[in-house]
N, C-alpha and C. Protein backbone atom coordinates (compact mmCIF):
# COMPACT_ATOMS: atom_id res chain seq x y z
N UNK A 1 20.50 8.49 9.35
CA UNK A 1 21.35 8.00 8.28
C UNK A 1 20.58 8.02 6.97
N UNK A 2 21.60 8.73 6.09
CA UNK A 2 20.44 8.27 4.82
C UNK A 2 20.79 7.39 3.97
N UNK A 3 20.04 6.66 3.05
CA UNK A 3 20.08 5.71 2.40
C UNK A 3 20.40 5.79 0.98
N UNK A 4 21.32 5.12 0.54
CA UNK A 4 21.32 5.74 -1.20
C UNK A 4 20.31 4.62 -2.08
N UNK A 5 19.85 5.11 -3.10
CA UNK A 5 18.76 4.62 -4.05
C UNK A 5 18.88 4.68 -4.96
N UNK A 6 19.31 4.25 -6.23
CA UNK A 6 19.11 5.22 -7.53
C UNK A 6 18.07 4.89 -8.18
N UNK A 7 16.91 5.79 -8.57
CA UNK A 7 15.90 5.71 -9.16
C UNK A 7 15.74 5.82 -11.07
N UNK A 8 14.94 5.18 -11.36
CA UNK A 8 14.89 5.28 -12.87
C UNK A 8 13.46 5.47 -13.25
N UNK A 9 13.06 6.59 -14.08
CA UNK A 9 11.61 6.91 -14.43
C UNK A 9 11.66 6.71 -15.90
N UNK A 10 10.82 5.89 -15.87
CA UNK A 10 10.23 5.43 -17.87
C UNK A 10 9.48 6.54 -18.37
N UNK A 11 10.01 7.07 -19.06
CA UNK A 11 9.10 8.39 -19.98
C UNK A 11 7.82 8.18 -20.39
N UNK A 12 7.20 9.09 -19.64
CA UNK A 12 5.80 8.50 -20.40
C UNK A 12 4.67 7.51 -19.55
N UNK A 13 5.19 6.77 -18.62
CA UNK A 13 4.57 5.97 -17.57
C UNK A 13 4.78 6.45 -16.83
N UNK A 14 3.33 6.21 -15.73
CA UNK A 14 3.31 6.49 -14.11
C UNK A 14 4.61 5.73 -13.54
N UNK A 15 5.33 7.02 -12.63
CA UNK A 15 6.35 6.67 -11.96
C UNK A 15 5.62 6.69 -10.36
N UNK A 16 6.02 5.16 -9.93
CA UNK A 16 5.46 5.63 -8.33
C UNK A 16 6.36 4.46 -7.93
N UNK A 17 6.71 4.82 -6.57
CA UNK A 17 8.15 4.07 -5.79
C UNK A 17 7.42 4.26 -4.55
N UNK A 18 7.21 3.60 -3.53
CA UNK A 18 7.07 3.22 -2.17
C UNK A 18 8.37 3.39 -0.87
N UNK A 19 8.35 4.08 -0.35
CA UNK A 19 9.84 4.49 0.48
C UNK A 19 9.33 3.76 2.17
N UNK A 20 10.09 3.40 2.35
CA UNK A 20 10.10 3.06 4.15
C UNK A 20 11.07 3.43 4.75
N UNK A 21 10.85 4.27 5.58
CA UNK A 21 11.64 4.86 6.87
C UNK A 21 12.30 4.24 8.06
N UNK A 22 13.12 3.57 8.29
CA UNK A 22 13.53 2.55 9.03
C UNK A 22 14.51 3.41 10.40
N UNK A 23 14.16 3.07 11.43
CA UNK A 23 15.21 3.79 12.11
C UNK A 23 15.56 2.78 13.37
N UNK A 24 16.44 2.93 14.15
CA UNK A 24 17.14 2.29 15.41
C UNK A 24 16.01 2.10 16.58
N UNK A 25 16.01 1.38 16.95
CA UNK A 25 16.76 0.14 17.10
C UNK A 25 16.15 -1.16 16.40
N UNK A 26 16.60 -2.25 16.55
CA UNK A 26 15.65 -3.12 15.64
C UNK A 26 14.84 -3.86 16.95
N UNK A 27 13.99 -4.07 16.26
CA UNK A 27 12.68 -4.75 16.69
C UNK A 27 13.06 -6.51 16.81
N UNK A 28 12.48 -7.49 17.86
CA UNK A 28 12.64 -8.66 17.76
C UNK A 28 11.77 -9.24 18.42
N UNK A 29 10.94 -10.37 17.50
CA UNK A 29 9.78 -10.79 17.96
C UNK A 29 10.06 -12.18 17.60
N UNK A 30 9.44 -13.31 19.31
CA UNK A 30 10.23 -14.75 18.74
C UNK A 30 9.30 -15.07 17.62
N UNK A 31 9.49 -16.36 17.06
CA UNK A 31 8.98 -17.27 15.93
C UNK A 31 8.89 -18.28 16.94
N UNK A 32 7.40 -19.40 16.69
CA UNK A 32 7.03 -20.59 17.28
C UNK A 32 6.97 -21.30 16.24
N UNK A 33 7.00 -20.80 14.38
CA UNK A 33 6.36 -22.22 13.87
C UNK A 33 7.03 -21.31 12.45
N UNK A 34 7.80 -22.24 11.66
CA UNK A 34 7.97 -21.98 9.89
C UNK A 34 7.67 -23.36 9.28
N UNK A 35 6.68 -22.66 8.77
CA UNK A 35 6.13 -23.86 7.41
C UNK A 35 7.37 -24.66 5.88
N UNK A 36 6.96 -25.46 5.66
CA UNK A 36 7.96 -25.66 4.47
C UNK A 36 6.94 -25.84 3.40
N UNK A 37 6.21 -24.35 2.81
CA UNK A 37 5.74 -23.92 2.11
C UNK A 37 6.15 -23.16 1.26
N UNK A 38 5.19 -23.08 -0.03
CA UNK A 38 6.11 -21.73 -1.04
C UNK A 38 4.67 -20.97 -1.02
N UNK A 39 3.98 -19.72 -0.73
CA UNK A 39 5.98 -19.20 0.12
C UNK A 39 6.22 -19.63 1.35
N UNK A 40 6.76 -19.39 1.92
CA UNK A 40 7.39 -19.83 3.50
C UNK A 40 6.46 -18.48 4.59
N UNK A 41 5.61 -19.48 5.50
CA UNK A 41 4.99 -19.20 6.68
C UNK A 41 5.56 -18.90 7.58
N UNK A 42 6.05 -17.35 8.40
CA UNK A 42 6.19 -18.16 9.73
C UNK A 42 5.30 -17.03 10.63
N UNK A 43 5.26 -18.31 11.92
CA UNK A 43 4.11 -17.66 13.09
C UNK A 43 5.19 -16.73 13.82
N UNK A 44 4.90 -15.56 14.81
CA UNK A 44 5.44 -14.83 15.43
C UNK A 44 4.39 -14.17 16.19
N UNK A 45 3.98 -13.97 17.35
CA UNK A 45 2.33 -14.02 17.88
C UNK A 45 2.28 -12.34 18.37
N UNK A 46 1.88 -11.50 17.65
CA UNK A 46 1.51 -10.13 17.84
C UNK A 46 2.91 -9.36 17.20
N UNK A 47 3.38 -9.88 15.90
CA UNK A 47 4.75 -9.44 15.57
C UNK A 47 4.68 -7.98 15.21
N UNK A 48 3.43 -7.52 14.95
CA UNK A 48 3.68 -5.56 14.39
C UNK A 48 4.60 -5.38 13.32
N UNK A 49 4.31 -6.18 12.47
CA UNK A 49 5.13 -5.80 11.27
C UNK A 49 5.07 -5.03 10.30
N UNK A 50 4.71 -3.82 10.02
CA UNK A 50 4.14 -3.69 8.82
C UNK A 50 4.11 -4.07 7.24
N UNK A 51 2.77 -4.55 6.72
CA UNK A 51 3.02 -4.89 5.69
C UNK A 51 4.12 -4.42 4.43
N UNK A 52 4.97 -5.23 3.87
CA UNK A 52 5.67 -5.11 2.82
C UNK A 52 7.24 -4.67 3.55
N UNK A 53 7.08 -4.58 5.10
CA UNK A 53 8.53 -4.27 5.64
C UNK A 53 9.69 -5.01 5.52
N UNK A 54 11.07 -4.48 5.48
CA UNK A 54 11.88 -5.24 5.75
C UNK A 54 12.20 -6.30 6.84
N UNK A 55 12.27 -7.58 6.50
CA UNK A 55 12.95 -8.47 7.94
C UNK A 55 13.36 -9.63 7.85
N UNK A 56 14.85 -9.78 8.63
CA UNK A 56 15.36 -10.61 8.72
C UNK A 56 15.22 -11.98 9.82
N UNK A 57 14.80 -13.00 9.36
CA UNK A 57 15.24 -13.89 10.42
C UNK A 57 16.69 -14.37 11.34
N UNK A 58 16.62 -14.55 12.19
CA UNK A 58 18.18 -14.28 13.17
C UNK A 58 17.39 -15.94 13.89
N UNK A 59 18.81 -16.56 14.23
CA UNK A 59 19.22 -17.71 15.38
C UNK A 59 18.29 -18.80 15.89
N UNK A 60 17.13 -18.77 14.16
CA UNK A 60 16.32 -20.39 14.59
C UNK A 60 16.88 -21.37 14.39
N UNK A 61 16.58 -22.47 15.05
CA UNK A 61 17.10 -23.88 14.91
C UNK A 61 16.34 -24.87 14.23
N UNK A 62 17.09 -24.90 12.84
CA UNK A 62 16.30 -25.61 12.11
C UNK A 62 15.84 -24.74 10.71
N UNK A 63 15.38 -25.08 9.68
CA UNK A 63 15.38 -23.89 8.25
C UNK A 63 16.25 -23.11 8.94
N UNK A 64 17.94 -23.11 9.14
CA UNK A 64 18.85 -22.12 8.61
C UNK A 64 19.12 -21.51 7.64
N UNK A 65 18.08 -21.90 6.50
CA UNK A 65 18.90 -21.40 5.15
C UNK A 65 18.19 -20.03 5.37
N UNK A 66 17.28 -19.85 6.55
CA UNK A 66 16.72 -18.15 6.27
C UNK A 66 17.72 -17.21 7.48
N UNK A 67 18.74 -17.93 8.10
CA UNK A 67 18.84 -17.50 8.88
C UNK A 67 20.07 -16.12 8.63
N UNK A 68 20.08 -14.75 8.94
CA UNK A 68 20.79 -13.93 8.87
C UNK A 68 22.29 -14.36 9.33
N UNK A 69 23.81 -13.98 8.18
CA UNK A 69 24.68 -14.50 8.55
C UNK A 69 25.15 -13.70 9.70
N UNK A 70 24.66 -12.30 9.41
CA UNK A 70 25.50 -10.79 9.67
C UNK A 70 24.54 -10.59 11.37
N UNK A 71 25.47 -10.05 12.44
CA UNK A 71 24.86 -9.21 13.42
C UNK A 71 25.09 -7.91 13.81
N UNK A 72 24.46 -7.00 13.61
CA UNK A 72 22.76 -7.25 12.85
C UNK A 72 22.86 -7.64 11.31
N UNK A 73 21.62 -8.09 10.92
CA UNK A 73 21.62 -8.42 9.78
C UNK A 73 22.10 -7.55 8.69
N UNK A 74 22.83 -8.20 7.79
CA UNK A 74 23.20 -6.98 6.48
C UNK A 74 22.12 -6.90 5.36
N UNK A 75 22.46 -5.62 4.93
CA UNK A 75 20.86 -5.21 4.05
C UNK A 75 20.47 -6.30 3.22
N UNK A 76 21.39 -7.07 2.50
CA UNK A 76 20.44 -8.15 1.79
C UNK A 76 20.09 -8.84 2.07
N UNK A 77 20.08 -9.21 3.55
CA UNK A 77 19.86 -10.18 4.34
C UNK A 77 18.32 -9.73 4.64
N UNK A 78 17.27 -8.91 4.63
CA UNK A 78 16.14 -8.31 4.92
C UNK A 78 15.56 -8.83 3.90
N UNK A 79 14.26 -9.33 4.04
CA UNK A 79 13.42 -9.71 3.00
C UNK A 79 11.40 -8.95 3.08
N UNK A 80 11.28 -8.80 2.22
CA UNK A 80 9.50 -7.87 2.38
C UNK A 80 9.23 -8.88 2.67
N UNK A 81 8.09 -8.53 3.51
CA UNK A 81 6.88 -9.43 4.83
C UNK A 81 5.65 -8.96 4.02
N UNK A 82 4.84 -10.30 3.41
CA UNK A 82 3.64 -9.80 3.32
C UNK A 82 2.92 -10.52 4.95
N UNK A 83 2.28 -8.95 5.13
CA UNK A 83 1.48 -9.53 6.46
C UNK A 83 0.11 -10.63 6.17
N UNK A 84 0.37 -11.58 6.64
CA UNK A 84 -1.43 -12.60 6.68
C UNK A 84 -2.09 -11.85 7.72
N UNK A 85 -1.55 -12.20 8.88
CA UNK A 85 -2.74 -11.35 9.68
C UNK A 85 -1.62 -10.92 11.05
N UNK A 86 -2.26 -10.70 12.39
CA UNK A 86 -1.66 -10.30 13.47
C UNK A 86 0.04 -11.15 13.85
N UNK A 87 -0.70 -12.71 13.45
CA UNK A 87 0.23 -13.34 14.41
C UNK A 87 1.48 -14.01 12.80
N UNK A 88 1.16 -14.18 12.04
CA UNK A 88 1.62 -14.41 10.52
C UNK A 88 2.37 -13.18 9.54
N UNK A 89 3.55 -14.05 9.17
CA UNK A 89 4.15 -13.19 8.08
C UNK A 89 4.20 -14.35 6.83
N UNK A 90 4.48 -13.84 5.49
CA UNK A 90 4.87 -14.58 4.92
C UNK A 90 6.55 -14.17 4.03
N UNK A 91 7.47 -14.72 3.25
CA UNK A 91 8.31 -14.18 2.56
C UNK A 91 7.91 -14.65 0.86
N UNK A 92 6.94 -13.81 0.02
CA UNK A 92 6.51 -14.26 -1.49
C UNK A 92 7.34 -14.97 -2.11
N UNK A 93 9.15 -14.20 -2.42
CA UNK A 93 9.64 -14.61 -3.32
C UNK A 93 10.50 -15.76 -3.00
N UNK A 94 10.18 -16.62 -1.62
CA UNK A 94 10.58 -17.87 -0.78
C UNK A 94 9.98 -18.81 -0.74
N UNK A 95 10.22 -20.08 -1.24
CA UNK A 95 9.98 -21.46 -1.18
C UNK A 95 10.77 -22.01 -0.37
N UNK A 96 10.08 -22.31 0.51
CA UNK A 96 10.79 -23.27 1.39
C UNK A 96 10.50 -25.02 1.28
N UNK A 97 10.04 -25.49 0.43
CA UNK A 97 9.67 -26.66 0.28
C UNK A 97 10.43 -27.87 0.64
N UNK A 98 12.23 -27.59 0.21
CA UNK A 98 13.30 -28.36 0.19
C UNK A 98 14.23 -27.97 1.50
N UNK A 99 13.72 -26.71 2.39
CA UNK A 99 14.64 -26.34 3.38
C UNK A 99 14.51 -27.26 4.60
N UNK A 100 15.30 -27.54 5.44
CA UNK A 100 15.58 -27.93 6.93
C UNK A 100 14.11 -27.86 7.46
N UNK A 101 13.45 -28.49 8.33
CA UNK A 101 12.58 -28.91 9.10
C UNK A 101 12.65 -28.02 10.28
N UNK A 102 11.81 -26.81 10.49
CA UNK A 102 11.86 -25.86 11.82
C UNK A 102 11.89 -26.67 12.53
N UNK A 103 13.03 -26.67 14.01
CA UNK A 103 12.49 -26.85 15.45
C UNK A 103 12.03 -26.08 16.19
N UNK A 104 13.12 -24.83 16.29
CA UNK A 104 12.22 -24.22 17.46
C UNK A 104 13.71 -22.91 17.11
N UNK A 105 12.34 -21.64 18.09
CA UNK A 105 13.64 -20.71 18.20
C UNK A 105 13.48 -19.94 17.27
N UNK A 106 14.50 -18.61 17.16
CA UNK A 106 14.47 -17.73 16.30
C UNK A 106 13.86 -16.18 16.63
N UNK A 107 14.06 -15.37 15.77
CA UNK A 107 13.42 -14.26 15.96
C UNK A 107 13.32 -13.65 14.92
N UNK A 108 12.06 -13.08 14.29
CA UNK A 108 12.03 -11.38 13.59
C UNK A 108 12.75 -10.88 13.76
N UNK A 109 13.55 -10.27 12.46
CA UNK A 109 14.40 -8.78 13.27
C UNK A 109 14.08 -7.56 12.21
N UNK A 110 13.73 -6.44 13.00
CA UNK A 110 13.24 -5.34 11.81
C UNK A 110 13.54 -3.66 12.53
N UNK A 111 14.02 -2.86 11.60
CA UNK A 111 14.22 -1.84 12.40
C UNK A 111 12.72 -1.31 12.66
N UNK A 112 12.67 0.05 13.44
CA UNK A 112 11.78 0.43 14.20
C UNK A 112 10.95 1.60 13.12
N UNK A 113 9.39 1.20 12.63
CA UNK A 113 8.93 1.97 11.28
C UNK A 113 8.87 3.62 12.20
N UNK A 114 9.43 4.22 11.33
CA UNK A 114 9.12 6.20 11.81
C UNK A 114 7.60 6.26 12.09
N UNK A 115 7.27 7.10 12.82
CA UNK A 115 5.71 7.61 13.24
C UNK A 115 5.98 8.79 12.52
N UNK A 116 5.27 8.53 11.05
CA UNK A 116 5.31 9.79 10.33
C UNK A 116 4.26 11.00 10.68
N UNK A 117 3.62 11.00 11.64
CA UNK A 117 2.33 12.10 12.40
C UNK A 117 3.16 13.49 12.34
N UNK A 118 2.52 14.23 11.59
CA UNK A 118 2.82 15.70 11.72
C UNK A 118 4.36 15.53 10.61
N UNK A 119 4.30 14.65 10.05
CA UNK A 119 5.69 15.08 8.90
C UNK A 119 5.12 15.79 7.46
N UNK A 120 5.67 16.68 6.69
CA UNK A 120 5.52 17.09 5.38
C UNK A 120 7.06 16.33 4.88
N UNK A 121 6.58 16.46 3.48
CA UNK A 121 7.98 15.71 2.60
C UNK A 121 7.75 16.73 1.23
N UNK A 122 8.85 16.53 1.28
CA UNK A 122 9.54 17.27 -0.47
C UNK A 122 10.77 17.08 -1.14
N UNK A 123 10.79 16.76 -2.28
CA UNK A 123 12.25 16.00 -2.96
C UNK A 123 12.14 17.32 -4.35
N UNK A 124 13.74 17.28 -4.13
CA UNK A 124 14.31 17.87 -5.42
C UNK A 124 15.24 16.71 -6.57
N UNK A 125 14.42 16.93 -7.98
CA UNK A 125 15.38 16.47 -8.81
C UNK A 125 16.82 17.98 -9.45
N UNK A 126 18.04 17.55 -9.55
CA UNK A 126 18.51 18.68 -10.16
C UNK A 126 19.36 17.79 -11.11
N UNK A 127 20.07 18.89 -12.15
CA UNK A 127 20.98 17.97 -12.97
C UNK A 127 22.13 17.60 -12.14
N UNK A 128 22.81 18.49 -11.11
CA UNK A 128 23.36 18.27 -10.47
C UNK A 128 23.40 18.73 -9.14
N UNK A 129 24.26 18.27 -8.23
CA UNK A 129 24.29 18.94 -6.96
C UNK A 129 24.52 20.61 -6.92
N UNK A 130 23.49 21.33 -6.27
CA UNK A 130 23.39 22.64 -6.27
C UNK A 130 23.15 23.52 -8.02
N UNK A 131 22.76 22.28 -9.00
CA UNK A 131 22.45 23.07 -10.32
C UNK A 131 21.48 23.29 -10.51
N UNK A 132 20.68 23.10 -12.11
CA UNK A 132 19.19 23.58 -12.34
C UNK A 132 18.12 22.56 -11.86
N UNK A 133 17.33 22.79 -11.47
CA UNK A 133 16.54 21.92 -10.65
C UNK A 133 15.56 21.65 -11.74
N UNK A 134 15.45 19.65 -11.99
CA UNK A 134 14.41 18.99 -12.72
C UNK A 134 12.59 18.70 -12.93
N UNK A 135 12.93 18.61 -11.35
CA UNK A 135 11.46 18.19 -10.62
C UNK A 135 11.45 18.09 -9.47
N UNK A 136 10.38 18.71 -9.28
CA UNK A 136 9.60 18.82 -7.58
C UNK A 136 8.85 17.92 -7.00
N UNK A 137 8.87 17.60 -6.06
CA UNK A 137 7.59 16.38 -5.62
C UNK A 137 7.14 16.78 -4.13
N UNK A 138 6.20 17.50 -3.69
CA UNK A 138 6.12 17.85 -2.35
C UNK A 138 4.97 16.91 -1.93
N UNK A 139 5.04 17.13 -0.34
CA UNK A 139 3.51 16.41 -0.05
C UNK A 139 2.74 17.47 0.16
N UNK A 140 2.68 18.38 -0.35
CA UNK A 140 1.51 19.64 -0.30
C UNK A 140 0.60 19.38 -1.70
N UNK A 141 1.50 19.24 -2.59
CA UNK A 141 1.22 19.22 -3.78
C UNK A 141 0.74 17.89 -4.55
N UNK A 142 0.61 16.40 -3.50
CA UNK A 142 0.31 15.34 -3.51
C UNK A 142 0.79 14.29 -4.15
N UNK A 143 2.19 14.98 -4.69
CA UNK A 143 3.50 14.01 -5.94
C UNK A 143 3.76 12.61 -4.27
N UNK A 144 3.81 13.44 -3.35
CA UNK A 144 4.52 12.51 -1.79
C UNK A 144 3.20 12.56 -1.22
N UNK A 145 3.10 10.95 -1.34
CA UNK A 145 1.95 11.27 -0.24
C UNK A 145 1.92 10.22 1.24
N UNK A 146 2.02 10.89 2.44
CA UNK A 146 2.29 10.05 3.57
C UNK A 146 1.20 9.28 4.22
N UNK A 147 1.58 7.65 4.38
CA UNK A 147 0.54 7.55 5.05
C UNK A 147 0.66 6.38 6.18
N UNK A 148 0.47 7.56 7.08
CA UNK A 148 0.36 7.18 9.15
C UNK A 148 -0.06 5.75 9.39
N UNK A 149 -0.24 5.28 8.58
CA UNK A 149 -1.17 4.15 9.53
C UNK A 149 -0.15 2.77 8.92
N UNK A 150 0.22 2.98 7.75
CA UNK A 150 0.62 2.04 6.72
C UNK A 150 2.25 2.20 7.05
N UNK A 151 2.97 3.39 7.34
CA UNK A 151 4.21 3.73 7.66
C UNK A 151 5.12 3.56 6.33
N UNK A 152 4.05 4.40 5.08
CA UNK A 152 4.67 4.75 3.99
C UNK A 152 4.82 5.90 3.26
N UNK A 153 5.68 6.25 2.23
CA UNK A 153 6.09 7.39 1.52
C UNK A 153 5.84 7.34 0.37
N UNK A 154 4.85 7.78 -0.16
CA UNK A 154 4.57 7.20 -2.01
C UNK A 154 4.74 8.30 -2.43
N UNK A 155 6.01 7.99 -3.24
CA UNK A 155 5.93 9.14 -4.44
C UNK A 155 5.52 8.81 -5.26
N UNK A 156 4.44 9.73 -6.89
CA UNK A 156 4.11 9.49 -7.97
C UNK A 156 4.18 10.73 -9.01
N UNK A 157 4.65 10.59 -10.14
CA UNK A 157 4.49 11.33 -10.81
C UNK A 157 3.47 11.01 -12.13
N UNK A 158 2.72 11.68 -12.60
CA UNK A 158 1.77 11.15 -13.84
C UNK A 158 1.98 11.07 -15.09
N UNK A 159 1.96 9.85 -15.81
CA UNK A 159 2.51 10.09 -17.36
C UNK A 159 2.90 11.10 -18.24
N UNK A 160 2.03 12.16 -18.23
CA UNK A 160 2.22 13.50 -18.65
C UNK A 160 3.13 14.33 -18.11
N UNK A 161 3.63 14.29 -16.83
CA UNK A 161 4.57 14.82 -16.22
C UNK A 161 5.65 14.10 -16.66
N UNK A 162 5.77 12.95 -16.54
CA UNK A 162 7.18 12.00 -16.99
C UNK A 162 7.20 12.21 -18.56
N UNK A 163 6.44 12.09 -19.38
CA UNK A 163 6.38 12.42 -20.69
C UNK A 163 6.91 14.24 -21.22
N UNK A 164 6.53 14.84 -20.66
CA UNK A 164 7.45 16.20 -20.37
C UNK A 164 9.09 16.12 -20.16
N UNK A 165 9.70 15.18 -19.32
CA UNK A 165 11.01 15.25 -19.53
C UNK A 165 11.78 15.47 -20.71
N UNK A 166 12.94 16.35 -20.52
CA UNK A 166 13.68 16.18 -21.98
C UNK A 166 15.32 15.86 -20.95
N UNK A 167 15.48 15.72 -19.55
CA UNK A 167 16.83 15.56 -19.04
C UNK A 167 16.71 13.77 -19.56
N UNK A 168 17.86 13.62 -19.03
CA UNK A 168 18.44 12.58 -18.95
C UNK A 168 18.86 11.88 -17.98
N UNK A 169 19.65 12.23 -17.13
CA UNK A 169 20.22 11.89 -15.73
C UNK A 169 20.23 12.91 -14.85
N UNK A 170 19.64 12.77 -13.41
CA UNK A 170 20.19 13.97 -12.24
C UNK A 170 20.34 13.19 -11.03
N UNK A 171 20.45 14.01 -10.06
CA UNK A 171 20.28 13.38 -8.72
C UNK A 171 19.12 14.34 -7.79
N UNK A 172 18.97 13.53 -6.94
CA UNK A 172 17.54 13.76 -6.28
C UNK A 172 17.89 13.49 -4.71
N UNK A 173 17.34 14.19 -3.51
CA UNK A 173 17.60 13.65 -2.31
C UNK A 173 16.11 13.54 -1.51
N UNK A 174 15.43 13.07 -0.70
CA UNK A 174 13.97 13.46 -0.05
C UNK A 174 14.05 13.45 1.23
N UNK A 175 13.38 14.97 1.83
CA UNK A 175 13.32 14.88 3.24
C UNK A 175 12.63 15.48 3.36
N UNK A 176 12.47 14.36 5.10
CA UNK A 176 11.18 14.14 5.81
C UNK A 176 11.27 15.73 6.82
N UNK A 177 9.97 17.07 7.05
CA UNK A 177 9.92 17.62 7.89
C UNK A 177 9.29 17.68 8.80
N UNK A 178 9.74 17.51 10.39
CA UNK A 178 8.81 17.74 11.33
C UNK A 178 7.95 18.93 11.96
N UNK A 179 6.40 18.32 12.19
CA UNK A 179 5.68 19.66 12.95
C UNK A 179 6.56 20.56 13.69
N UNK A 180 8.06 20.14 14.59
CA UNK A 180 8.75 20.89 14.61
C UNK A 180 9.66 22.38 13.91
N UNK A 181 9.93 21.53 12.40
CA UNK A 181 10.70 22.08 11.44
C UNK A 181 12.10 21.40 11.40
N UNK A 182 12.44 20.20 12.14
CA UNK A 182 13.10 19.41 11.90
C UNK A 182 13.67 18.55 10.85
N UNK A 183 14.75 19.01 10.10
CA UNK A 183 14.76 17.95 9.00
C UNK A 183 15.19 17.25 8.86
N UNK A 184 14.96 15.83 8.03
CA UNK A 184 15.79 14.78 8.18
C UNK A 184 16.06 13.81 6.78
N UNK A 185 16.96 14.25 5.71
CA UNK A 185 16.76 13.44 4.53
C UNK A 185 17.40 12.03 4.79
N UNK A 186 16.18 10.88 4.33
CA UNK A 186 16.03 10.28 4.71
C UNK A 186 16.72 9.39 2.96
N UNK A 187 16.91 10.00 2.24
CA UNK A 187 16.85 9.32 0.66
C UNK A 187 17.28 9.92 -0.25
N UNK A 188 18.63 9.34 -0.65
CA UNK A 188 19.24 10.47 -2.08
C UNK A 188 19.95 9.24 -2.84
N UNK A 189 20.25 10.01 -4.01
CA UNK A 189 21.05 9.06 -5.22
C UNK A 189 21.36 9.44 -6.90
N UNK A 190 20.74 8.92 -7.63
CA UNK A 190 20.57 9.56 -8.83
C UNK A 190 19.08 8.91 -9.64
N UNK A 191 18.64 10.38 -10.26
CA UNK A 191 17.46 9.48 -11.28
C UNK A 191 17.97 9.49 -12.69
N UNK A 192 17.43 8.58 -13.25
CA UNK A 192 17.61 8.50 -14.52
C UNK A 192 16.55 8.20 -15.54
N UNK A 193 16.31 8.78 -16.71
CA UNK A 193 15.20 8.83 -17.32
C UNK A 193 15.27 7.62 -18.77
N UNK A 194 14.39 6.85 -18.46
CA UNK A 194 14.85 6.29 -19.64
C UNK A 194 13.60 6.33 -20.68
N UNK A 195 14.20 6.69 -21.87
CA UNK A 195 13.86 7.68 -22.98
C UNK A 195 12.54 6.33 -23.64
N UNK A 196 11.43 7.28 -23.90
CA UNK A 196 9.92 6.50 -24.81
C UNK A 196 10.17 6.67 -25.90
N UNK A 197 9.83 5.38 -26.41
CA UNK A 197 10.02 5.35 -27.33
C UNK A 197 8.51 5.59 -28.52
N UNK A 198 7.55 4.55 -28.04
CA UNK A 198 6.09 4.89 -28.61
C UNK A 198 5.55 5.75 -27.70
N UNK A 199 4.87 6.65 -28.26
CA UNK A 199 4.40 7.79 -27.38
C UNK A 199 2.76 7.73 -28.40
């Protein structure tokens, strides 16, 4: 399935966006302990999360206010995990100071990160679908760069490259290829350039 995004690049500044690959089925790891901390702690003992991933909490008893309404959870219902360590997540932009008192119960829920091993990536900007093409970003060429261990997609382009623009708006899609030759776009939408002013 792919995901829509719409991206916006500042003329003139490093453009770099972080992509995660999420696929079926979701992952569920219990919770023994949420703090009423800012940010909000919780234990989950060997959860494999990767740092900065999406995840929703589902069916603890007690701090409901984190609890997912939707089954499975709906996308805004996912929040980034900074990892503390093996058995610890945290949620940054969450204070839990004033929430419900954990009892017990609950689970992680997160889809399953891609094993990007043996993938190349390459994205087209065009003005439009099937028109003149804006910008390239391959992972040959190091604009995409994948990395296995982290289960991320960094695109970047360099000031001077973004400072070169003279479009305005296009759309863009990115896909992932396998050592196979398998493809799979994983990410499309529209970019939009918004115009520098001090240069």
């Amino acid at each position: 399935m792919t995901t829509k995004a719409n991206l916006t690049i500042e003329q003139g500044e490093t453009f770099e966006t972080v992509v995660r690959w999420e696929v079926p089925p979701l992952k569920y790891k219990a919770i023994s302990a949420m703090a009423r901390t800012a940010p909000i702690s919780i234990t989950a003992a060997g959860h494999t999360v990767p740092n900065g991933w999406r995840v929703a909490v589902v069916d603890a008893v007690g701090m409901t206010e984190l609890n997912a309404a939707s089954a499975p959870p709906a996308d805004e219902e996912f929040r980034a995990a900074t990892v503390i360590d093996a058995n610890t997540i945290e949620f940054n932009e969450v204070s839990a100071a004033l929430f419900k008192t954990y009892k017990s119960g609950g689970y992680l829920a997160y889809y399953t990160p891609q094993d990007l091993t043996g993938y190349t990536a390459r994205m087209t900007v065009r003005d439009r679908v099937g028109g003149t093409v804006l910008s390239t970003l391959t992972s040959a060429t190091n604009e995409i760069v994948l990395d296995v261990a982290a289960f991320t997609i960094t695109l970047t382009l360099s000031p001077a490259v973004t400072a070169a623009f003279t479009w305005t708006k296009g759309v863009y899609d990115l896909e992932l290829v396998s050592s196979t030759g398998r493809v799979t776009r994983i990410l499309s939408g529209t970019v939009t350039l918004s115009k520098e002013v001090t240069s």
